[in-house]
Protein backbone atom coordinates (compact mmCIF):
# COMPACT_ATOMS: atom_id res chain seq x y z
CA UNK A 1 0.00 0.00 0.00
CA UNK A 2 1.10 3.52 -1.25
CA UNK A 3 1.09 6.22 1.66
CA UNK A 4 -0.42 9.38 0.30
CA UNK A 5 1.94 12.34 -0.57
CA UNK A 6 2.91 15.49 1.41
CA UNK A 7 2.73 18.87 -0.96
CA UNK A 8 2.80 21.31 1.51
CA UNK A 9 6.00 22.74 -0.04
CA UNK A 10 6.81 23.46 -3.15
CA UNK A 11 10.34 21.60 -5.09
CA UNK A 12 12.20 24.10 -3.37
CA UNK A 13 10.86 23.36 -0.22
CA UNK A 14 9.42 26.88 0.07
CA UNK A 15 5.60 26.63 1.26
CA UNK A 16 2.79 27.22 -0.76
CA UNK A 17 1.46 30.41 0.43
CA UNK A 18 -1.61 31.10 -2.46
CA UNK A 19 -3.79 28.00 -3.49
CA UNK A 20 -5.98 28.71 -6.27
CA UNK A 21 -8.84 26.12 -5.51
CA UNK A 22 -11.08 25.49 -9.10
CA UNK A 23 -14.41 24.34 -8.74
CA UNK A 24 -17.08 23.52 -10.77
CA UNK A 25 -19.61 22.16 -7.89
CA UNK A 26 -19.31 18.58 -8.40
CA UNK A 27 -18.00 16.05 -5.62
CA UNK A 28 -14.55 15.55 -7.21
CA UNK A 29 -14.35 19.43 -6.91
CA UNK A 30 -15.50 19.66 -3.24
CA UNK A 31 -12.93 16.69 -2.81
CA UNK A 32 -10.60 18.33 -4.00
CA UNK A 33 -11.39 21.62 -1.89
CA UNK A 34 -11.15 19.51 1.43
CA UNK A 35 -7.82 18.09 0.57
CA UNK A 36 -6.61 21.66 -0.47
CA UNK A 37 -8.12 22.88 3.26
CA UNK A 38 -6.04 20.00 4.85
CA UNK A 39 -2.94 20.27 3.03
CA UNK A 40 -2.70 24.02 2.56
CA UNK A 41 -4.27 25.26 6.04
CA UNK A 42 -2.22 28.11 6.59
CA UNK A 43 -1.89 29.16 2.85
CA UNK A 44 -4.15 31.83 1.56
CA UNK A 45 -6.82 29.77 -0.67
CA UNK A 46 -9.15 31.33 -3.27
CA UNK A 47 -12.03 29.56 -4.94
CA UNK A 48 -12.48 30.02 -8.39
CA UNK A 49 -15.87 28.94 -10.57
CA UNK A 50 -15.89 29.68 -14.01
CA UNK A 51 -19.47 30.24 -15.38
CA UNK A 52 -19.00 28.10 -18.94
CA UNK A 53 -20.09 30.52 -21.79
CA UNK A 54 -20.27 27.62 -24.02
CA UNK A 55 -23.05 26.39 -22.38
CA UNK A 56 -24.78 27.88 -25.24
CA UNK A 57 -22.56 25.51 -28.42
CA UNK A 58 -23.41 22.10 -29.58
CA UNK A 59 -20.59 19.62 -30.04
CA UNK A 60 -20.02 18.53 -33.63
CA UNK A 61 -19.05 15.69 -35.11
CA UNK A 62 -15.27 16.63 -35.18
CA UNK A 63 -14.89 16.83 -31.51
CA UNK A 64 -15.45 20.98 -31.96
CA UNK A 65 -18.35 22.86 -30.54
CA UNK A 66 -20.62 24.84 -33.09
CA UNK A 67 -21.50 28.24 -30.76
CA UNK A 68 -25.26 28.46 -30.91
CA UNK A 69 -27.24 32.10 -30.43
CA UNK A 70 -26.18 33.37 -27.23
CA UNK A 71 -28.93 33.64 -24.20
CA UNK A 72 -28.10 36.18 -21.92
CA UNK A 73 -31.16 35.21 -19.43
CA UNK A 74 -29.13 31.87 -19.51
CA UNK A 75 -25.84 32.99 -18.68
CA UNK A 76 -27.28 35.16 -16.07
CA UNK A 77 -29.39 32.68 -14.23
CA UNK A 78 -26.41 30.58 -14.24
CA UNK A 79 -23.85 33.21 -13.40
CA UNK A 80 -27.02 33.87 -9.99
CA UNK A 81 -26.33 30.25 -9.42
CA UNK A 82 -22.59 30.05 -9.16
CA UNK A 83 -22.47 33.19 -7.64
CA UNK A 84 -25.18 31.88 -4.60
CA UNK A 85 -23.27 28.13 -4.56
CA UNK A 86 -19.57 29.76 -4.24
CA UNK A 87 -20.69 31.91 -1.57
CA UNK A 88 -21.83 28.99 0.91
CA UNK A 89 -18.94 26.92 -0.53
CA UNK A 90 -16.01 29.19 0.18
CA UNK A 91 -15.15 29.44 4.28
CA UNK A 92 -14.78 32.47 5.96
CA UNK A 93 -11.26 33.14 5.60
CA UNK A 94 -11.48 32.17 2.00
CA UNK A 95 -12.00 34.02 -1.18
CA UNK A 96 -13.92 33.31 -4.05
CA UNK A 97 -13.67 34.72 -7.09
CA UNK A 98 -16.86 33.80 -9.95
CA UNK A 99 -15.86 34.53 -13.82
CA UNK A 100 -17.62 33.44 -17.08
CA UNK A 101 -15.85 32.13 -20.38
CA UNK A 102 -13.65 29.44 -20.85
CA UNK A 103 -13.36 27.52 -17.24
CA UNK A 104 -9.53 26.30 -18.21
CA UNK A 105 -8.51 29.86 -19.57
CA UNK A 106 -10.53 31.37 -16.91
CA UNK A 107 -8.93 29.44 -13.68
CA UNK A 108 -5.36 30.40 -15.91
CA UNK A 109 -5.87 33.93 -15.45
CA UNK A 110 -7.08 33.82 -12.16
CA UNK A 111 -4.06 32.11 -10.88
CA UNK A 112 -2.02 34.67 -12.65
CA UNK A 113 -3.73 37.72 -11.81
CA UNK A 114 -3.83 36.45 -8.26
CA UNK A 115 -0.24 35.59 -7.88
CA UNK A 116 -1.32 31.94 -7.20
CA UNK A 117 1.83 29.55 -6.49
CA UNK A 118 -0.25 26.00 -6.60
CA UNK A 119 -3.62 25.19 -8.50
CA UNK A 120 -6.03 22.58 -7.19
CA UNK A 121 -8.61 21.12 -9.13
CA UNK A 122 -10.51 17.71 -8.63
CA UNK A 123 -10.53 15.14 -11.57
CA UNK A 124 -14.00 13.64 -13.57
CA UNK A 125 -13.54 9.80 -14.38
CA UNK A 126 -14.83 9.92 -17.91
CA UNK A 127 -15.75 7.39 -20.66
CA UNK A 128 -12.82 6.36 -23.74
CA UNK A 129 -14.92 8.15 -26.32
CA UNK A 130 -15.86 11.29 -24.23
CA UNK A 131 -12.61 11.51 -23.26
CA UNK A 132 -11.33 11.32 -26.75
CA UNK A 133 -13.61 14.03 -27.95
CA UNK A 134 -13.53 16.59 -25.30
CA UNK A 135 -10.67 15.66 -23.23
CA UNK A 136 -9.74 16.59 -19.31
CA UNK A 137 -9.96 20.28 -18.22
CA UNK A 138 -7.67 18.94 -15.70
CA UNK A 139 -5.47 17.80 -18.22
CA UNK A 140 -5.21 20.93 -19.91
CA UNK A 141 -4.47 22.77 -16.97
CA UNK A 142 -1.39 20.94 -15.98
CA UNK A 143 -0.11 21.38 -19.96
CA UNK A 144 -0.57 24.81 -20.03
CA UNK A 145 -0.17 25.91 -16.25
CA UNK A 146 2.96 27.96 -15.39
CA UNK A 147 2.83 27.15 -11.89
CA UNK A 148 2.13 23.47 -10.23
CA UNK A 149 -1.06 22.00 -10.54
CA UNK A 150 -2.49 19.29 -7.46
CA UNK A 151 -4.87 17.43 -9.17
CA UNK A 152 -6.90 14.94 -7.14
CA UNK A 153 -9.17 12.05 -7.52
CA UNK A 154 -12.03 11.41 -5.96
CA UNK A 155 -11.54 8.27 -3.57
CA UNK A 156 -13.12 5.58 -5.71
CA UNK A 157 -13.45 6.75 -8.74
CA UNK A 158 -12.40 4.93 -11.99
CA UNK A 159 -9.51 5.86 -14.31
């Protein structure tokens, strides 16, 4: 048996002092928020949700997304619920931060705007072909992350 990792410090062994949390409200995400709470607990920790503009596309048959007419009562009722679900998720001491657009591009900026030195996200098990076709937001944030990026698995879950 495999004892779980310490990453309370960085490679350097300097400790993480800002831990960008990403969440998008499902249990992997909340997971991941609790093991960011109990790794990180005297780092400053921000939640971020990114409202998903392209709620409003249709995927296509190349693995693309064909943007459909944009809803604005939409994207506001769903920027309301974010806003309303961040606001009991984040703890006091916390800060939470709600954006719309891209949520991979949008957690990106936040870290950099925020002078974040560790991302945290939770992983989705997904099926071969979805997988194929959309791929992992968590995946993309490690590529294209400048600073480290914790991601964790749900306890359970498949690969």
């Amino acid at each position: 048996m495999t004892e779980p990792a310490s990453f309370s410090t960085d490679t350097s062994g300097t400790p993480f002092r800002r831990v960008l949390i990403g969440t998008d409200f499902s249990a992997a995400a909340d997971h991941a928020l609790a093991v960011a709470r109990l790794r990180f607990p005297d780092a400053l920790r921000r939640l971020v949700h990114v409202t998903d503009a392209r709620v409003t596309a249709a995927p296509d048959l190349m693995g693309g997304v064909t943007p459909a007419a944009l809803d604005p009562a939409l994207l506001h009722t769903l920027e309301e619920e974010g806003s309303q679900r961040l606001r009991i998720l984040a703890a006091p001491d916390e800060e939470a931060e709600l954006l719309v657009g891209d949520p991979v591009t949008g957690v990106l900026d936040a870290a950099e705007h925020w002078g974040a030195d560790l991302i945290v996200v939770g992983t989705h098990s997904k099926g071969a072909l979805e997988h194929f076709f959309l791929g992992s937001s968590a995946e993309k944030l490690v590529a294209r992350s400048p600073v480290p990026v914790l991601t964790v698995r749900l306890p359970g879950g498949t690969r």
